[in-house]
Every structure is written in structure tokens, then in C-alpha cells.
Protein backbone atom coordinates (compact mmCIF):
# COMPACT_ATOMS: atom_id res chain seq x y z
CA UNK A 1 0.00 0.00 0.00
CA UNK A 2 1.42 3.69 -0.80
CA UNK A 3 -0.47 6.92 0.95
CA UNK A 4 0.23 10.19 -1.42
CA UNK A 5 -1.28 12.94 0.91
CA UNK A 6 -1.59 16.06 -0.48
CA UNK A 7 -3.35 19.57 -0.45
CA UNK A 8 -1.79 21.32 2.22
CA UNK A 9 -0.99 24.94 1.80
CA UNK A 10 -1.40 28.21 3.49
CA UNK A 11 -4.87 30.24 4.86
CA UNK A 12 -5.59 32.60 6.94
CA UNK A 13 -8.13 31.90 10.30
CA UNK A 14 -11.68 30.89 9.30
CA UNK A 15 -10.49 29.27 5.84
CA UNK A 16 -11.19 25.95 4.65
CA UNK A 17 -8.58 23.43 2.83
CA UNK A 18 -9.22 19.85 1.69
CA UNK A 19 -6.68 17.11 2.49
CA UNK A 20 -6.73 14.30 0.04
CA UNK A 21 -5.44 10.75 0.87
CA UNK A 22 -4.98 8.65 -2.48
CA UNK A 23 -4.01 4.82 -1.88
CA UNK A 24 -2.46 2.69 -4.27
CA UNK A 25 -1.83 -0.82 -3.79
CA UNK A 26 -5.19 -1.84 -2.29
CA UNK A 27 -8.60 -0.66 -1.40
CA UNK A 28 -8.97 1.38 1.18
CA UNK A 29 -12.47 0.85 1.98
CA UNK A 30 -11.17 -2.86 3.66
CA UNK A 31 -9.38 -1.01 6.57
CA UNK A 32 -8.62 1.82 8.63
CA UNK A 33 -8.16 5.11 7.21
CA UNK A 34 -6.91 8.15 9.29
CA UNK A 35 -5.28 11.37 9.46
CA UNK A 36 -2.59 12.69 12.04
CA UNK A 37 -0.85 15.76 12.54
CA UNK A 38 1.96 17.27 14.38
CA UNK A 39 2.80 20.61 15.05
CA UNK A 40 6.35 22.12 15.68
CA UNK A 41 7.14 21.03 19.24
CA UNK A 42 4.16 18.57 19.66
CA UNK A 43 3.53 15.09 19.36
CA UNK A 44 1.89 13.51 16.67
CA UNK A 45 -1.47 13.07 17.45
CA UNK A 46 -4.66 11.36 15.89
CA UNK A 47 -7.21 13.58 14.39
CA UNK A 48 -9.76 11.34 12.55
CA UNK A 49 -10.29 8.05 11.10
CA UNK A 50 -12.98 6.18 9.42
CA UNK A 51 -13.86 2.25 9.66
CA UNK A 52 -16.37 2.22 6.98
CA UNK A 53 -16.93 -1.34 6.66
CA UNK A 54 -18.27 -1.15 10.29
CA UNK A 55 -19.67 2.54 9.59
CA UNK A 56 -17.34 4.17 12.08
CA UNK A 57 -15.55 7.44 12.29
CA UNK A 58 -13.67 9.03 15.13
CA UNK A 59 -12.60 12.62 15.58
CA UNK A 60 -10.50 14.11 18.10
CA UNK A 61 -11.80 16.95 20.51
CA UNK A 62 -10.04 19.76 18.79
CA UNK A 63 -11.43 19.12 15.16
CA UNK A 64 -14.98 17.66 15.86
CA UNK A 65 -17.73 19.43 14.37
CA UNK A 66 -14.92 21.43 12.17
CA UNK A 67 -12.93 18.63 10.28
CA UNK A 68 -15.11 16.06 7.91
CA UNK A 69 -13.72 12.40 6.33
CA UNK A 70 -15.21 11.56 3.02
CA UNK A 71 -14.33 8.80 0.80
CA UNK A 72 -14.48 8.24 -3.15
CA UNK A 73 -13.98 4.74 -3.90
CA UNK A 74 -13.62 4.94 -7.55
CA UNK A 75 -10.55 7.14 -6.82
CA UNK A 76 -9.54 4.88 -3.73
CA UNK A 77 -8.95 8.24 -1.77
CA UNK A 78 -10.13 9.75 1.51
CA UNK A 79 -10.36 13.38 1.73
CA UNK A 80 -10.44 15.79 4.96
CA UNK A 81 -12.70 18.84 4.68
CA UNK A 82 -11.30 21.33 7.02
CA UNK A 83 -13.59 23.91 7.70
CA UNK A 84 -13.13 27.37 10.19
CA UNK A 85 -9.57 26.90 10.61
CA UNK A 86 -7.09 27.78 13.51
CA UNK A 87 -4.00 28.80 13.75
CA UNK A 88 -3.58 25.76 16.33
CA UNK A 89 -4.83 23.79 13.73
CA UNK A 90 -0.77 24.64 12.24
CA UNK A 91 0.44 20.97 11.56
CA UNK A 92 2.23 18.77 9.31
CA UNK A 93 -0.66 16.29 8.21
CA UNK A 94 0.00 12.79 7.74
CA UNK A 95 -2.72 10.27 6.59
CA UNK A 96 -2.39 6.26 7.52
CA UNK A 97 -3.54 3.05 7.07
CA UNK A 98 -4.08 0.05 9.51
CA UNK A 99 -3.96 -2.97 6.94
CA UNK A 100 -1.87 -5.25 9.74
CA UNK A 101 -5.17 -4.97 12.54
CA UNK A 102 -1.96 -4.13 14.53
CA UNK A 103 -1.63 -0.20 14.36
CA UNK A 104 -0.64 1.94 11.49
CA UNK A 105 1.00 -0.01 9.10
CA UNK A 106 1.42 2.39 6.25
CA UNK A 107 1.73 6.53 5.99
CA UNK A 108 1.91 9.35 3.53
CA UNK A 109 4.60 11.56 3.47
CA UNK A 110 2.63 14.28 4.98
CA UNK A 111 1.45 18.08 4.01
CA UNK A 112 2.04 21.38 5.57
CA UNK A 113 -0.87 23.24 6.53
CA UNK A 114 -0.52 26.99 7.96
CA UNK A 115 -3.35 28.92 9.22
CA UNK A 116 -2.60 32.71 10.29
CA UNK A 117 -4.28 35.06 12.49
């Protein structure tokens, strides 16, 4: 399996970007999908991730209700809608899979994101 993660870039507070997740290899709608991040100083920490073949998503505290995971099979990618942006929201993004059933077995390379005040 190979993660390209990409659509990162630069906004100011209250923007919007769309991560996109395209996986090669194998289909992604068989196992876990999710997106990290990690901001300069921080740990990486989990943001979101879907289980669709048990209808499950997860999002962390700091994104719910602003952050949304979609999915379009045909293009075997998983995108992140990221809506009223923060400047804590400041991360390098990284998207993974759990193909294994024991953690994150595969990542993208990740993509900058920068939100100003």
C-alpha cells in the first residue's frame, strides 16, 4: 500500500482546505483510514479516522464538528474537509492506514498546513 497525501498549503483563520489521501496498492475501503498531525514542538497526534466497513468514524476533541472524512472509492482516496480553521490547527498532516489490525501499518509523506491570524 502507498499513501500520497496532499493539499496542504497556506490560509488565513476561518479558511477551509481539503486534504486528500490517495491509496495505491489496495482498497482502502477494507481497513482503517486516518489522518494525524503534528505541530512544531508537539507530538503527533490522531485527528480522525474512518472504519467504513463497520460505519465508524472518530474525531479528536479539537477538530470535531470542524474537520469532515469523506471517501471516493472509484478514486480509492479519503479526503479531509477542514472547515473554520485555527491557527492551532498549524500541523504537518500525515494520513495512515491500519492494513496489519496491529496499528498503522502504512503513511503518507505528509502536508504542511498553515493557518494565520
Amino acid at each position: 500500500v502507498q499513501l500520497q497525501a496532499s493539499g496542504g498549503g497556506s490560509v488565513q483563520a476561518g479558511g477551509s482546505l481539503r486534504l486528500s489521501c490517495a491509496a495505491s496498492g489496495r482498497t482502502f475501503s477494507n481497513f482503517v483510514m486516518a489522518w494525524f498531525r503534528q505541530a512544531p514542538g508537539k507530538e503527533r497526534e490522531s485527528i480522525a479516522s474512518a472504519n467504513w466497513s463497520r460505519g465508524s468514524t472518530y474525531y479528536a476533541d479539537s477538530v470535531k464538528g470542524r474537520f469532515i472524512l469523506s471517501r471516493d472509492n472509484a478514486k480509492n482516496t479519503v479526503y479531509l474537509q477542514m472547515n473554520s480553521l485555527k491557527p492551532e490547527d498549524t500541523a504537518v498532516y500525515y494520513c495512515a492506514a491500519a492494513v496489519s489490525g496491529r496499528g498503522f501499518d502504512y503513511w503518507g509523506q505528509g502536508t504542511q498546513v498553515t493557518v494565520s491570524s
